[in-house]
C-alpha atoms as a PDB file:
ATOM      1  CA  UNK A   1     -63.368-112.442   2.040  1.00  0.00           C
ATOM      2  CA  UNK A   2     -63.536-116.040   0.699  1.00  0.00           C
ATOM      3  CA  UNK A   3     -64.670-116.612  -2.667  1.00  0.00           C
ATOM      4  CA  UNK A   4     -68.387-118.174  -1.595  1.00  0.00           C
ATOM      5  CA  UNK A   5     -69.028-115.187   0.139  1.00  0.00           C
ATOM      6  CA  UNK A   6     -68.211-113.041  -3.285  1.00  0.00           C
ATOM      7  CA  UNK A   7     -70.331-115.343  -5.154  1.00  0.00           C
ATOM      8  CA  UNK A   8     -73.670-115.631  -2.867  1.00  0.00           C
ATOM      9  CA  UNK A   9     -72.959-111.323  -2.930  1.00  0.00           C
ATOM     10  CA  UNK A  10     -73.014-111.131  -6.425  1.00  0.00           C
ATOM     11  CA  UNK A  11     -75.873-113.581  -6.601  1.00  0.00           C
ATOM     12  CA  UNK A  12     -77.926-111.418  -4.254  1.00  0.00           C
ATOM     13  CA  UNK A  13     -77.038-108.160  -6.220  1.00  0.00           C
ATOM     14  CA  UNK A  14     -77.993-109.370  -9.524  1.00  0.00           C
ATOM     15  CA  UNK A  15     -81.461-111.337  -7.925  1.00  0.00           C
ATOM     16  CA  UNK A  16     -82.695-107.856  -6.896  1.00  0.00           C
ATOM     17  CA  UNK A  17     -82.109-106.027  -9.666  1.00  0.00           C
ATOM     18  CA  UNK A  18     -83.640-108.898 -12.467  1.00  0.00           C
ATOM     19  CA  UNK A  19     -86.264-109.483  -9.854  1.00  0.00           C
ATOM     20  CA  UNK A  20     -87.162-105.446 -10.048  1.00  0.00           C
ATOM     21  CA  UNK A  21     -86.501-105.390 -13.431  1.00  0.00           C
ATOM     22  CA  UNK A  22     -89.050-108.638 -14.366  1.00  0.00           C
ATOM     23  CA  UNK A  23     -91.668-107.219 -12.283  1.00  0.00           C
ATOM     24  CA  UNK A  24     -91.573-103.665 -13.548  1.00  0.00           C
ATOM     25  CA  UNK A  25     -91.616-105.520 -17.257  1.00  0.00           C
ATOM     26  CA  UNK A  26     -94.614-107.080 -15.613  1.00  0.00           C
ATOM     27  CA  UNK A  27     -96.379-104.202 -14.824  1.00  0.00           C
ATOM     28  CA  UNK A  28     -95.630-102.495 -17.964  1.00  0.00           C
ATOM     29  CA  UNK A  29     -97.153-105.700 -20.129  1.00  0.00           C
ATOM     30  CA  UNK A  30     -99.797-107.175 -18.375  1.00  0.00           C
ATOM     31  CA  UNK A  31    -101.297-103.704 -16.478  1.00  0.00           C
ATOM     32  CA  UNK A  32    -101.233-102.837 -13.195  1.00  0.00           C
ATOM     33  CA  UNK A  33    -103.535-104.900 -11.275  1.00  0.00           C
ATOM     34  CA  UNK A  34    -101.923-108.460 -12.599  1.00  0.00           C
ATOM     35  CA  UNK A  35     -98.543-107.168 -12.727  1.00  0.00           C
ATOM     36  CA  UNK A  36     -98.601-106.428  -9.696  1.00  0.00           C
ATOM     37  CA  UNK A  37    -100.940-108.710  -8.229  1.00  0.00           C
ATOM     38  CA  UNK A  38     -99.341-111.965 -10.216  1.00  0.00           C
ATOM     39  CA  UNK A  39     -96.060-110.637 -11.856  1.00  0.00           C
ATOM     40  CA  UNK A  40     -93.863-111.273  -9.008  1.00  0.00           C
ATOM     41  CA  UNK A  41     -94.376-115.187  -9.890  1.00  0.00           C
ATOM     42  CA  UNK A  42     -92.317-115.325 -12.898  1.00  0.00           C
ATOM     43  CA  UNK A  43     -90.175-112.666 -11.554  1.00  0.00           C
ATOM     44  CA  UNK A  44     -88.981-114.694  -8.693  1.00  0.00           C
ATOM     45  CA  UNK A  45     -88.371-117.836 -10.906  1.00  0.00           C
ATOM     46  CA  UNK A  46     -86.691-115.561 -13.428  1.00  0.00           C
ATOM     47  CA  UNK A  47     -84.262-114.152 -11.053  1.00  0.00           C
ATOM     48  CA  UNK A  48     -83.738-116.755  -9.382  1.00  0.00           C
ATOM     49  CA  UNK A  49     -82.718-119.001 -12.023  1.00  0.00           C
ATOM     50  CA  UNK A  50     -80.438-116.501 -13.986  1.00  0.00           C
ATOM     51  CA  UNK A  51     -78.846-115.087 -10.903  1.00  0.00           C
ATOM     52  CA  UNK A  52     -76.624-118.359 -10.549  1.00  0.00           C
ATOM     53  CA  UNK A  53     -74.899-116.938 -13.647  1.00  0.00           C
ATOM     54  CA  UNK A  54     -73.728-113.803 -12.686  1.00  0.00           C
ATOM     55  CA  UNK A  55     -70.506-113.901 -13.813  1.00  0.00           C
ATOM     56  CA  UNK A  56     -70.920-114.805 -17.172  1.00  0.00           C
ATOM     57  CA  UNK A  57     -73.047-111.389 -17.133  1.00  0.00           C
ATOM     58  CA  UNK A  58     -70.436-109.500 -15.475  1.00  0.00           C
ATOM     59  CA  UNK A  59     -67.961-110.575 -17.645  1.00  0.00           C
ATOM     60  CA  UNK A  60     -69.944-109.928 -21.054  1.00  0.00           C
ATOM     61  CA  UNK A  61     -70.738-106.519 -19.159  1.00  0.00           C
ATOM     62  CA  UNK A  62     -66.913-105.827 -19.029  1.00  0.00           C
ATOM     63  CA  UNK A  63     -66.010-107.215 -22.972  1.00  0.00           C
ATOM     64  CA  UNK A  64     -69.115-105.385 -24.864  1.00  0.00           C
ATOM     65  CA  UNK A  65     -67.196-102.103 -22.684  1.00  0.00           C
ATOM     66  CA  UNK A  66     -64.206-103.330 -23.966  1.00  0.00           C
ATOM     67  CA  UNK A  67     -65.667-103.600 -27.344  1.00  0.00           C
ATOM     68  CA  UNK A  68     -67.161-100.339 -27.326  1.00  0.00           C
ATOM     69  CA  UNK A  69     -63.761 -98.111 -25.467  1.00  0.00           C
ATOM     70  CA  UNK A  70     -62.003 -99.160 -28.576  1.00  0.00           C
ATOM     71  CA  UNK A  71     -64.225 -98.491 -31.336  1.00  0.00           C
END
């Protein structure tokens, strides 16, 4: 597996689950009928954006577990 493919992988990954994640914050602040009617707007910008850093996540994922094994 070349290293594109592992980054466009982890880039999907993390798109779906900010892109659930924004939209059920959505739903939870604006109500149902506009988070759901409207809150998959920002949640596709949102997760699309921040996806392309996915492994700055990952990694600050794996040294606050780090962090918190130790202590």
């Amino acid at each position: 597996m070349s290293d594109d493919n592992i980054y466009w992988g982890g880039y999907f990954v993390t798109w779906i689950i900010l892109f659930v994640g924004c939209w059920i914050y959505s739903i939870a602040s604006y109500g149902f009928l506009l988070g759901v009617s409207l809150g998959w707007i920002p949640s596709l910008i949102v997760a699309s954006l921040i996806s392309f850093l996915w492994p700055f996540i990952a990694l600050a994922i794996i040294v606050l577990g780090i962090i918190l094994y130790r202590s």
